[in-house]
C-alpha atoms as a PDB file:
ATOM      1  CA  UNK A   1     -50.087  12.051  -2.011  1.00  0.00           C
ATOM      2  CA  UNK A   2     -51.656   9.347  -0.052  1.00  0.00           C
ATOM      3  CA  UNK A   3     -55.190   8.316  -1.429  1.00  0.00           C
ATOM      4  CA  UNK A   4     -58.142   8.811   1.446  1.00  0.00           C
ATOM      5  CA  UNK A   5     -60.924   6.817   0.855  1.00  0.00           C
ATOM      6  CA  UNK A   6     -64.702   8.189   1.751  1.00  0.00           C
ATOM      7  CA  UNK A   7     -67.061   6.204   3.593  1.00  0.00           C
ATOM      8  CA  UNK A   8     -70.397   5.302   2.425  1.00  0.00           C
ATOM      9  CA  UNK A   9     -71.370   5.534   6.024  1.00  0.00           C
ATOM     10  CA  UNK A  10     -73.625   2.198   7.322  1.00  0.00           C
ATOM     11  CA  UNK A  11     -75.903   0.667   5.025  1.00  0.00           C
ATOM     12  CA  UNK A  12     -78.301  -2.076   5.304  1.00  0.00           C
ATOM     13  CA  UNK A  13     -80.295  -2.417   2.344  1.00  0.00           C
ATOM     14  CA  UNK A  14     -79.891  -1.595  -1.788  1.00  0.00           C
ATOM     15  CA  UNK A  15     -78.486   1.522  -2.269  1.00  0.00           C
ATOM     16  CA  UNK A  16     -76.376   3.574  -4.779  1.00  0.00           C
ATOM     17  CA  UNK A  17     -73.273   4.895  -3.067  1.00  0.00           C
ATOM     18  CA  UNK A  18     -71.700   6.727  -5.984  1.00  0.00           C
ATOM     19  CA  UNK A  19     -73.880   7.689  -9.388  1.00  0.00           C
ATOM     20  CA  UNK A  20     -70.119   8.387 -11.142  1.00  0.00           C
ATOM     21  CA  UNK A  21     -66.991   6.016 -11.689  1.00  0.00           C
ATOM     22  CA  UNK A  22     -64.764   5.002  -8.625  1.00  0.00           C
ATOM     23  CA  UNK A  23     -62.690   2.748  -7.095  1.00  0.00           C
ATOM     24  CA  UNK A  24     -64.014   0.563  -3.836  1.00  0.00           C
ATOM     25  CA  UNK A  25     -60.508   0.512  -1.729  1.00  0.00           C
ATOM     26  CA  UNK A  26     -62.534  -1.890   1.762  1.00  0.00           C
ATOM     27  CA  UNK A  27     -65.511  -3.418   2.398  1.00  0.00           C
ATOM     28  CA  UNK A  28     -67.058  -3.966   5.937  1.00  0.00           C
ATOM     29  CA  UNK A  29     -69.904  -6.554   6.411  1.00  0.00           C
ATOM     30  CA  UNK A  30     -71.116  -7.395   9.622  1.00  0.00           C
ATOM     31  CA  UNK A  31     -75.039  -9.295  10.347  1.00  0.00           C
ATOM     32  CA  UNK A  32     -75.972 -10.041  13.727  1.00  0.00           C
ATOM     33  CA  UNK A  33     -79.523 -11.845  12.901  1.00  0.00           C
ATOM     34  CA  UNK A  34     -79.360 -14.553   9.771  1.00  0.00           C
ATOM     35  CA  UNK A  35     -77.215 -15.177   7.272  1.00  0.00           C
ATOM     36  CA  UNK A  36     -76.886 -12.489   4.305  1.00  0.00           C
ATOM     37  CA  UNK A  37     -75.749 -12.508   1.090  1.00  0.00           C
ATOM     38  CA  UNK A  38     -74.442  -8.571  -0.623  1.00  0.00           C
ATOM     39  CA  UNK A  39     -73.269  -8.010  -4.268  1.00  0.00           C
ATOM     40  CA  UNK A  40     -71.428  -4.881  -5.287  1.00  0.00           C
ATOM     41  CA  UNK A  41     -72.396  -3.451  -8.839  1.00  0.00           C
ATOM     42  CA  UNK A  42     -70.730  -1.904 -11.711  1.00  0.00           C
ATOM     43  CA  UNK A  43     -74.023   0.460 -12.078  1.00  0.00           C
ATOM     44  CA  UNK A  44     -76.618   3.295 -10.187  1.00  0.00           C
ATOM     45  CA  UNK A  45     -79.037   0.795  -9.596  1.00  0.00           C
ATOM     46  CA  UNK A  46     -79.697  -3.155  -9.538  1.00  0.00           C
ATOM     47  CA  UNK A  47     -79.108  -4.037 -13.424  1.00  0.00           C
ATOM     48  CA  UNK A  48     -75.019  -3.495 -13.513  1.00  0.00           C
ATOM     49  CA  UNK A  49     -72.816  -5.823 -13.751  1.00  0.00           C
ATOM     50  CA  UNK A  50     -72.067  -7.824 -10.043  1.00  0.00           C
ATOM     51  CA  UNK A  51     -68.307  -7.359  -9.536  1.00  0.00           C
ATOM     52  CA  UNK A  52     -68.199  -8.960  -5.974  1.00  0.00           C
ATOM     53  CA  UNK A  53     -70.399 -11.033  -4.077  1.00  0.00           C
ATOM     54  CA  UNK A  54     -70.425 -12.669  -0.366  1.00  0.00           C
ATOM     55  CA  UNK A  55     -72.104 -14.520   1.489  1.00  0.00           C
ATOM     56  CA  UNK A  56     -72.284 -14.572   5.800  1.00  0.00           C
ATOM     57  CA  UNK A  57     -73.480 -16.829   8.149  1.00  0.00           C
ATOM     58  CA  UNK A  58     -75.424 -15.259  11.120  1.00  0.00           C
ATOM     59  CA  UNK A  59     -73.526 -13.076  13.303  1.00  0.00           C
ATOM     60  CA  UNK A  60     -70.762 -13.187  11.185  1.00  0.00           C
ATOM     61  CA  UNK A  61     -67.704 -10.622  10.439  1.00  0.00           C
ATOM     62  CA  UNK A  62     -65.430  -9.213   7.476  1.00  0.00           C
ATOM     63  CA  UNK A  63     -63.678  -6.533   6.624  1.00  0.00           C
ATOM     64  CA  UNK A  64     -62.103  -6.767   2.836  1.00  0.00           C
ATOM     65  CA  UNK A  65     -59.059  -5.001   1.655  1.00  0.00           C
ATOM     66  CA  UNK A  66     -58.708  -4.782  -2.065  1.00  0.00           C
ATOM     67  CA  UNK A  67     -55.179  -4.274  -2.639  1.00  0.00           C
ATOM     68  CA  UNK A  68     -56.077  -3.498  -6.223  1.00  0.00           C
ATOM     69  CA  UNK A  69     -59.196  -1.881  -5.923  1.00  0.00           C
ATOM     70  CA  UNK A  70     -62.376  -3.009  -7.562  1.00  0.00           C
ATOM     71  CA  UNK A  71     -63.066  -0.425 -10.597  1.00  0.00           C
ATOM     72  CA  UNK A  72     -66.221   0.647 -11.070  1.00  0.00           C
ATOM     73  CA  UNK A  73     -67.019   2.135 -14.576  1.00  0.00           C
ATOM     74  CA  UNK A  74     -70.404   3.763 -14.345  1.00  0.00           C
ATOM     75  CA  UNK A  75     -71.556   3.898 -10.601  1.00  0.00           C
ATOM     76  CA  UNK A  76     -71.326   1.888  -6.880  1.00  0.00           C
ATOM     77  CA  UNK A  77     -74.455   0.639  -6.233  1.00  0.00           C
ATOM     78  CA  UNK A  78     -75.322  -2.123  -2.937  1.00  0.00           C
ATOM     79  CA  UNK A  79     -77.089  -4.880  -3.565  1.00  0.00           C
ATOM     80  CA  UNK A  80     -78.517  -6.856  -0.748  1.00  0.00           C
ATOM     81  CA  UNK A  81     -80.258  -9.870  -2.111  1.00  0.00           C
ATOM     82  CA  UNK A  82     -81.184 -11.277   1.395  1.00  0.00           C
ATOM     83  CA  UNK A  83     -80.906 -10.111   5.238  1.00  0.00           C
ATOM     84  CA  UNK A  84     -79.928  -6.767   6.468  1.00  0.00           C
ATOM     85  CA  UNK A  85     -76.382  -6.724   7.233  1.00  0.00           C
ATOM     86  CA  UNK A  86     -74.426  -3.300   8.216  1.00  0.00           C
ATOM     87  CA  UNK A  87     -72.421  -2.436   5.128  1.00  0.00           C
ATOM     88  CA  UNK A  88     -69.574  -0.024   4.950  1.00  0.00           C
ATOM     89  CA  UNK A  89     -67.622   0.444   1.984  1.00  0.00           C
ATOM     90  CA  UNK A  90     -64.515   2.687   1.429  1.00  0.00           C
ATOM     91  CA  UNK A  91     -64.063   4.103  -1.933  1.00  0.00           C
ATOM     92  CA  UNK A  92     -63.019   7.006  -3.929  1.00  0.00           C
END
């Protein structure tokens, strides 16, 4: 049975995406005013562990495959430390 990601639908500032365990499977980051910066956390708010981290220029692109998916032990929460970039992350 093929796995089928869910999509955190667009978002552009901290967030939790899941408050449980899961796997992220893509990442989408796209800013189109200044140069951001996002983390991904191990955790339901801002005090887990960062597990992934880039930075983009202004009106830059990138869309992330993890071909072994990043684990997540306790929760998926978005961290954006500076700009607003539209953030879309698969995961189950």
């Amino acid at each position: 049975m093929a796995i089928r990601p869910m999509s955190s639908g667009v978002k552009t500032s901290d967030t939790a995406v899941k408050s449980a365990s899961g796997v992220i499977h893509w990442i989408t980051v796209s800013d189109v005013t200044a140069a951001s910066q996002i983390q991904i956390n191990d955790s339901t708010d801002d005090s887990g562990t960062d597990l992934w981290t880039i930075e983009l220029p202004a009106n830059g692109y990138v869309h992330c495959l993890f071909p072994t998916p990043l684990f997540c032990g306790t929760g998926i929460y978005l961290d954006v430390p500076t700009g607003s970039p539209s953030v879309v992350i698969g995961y189950t």
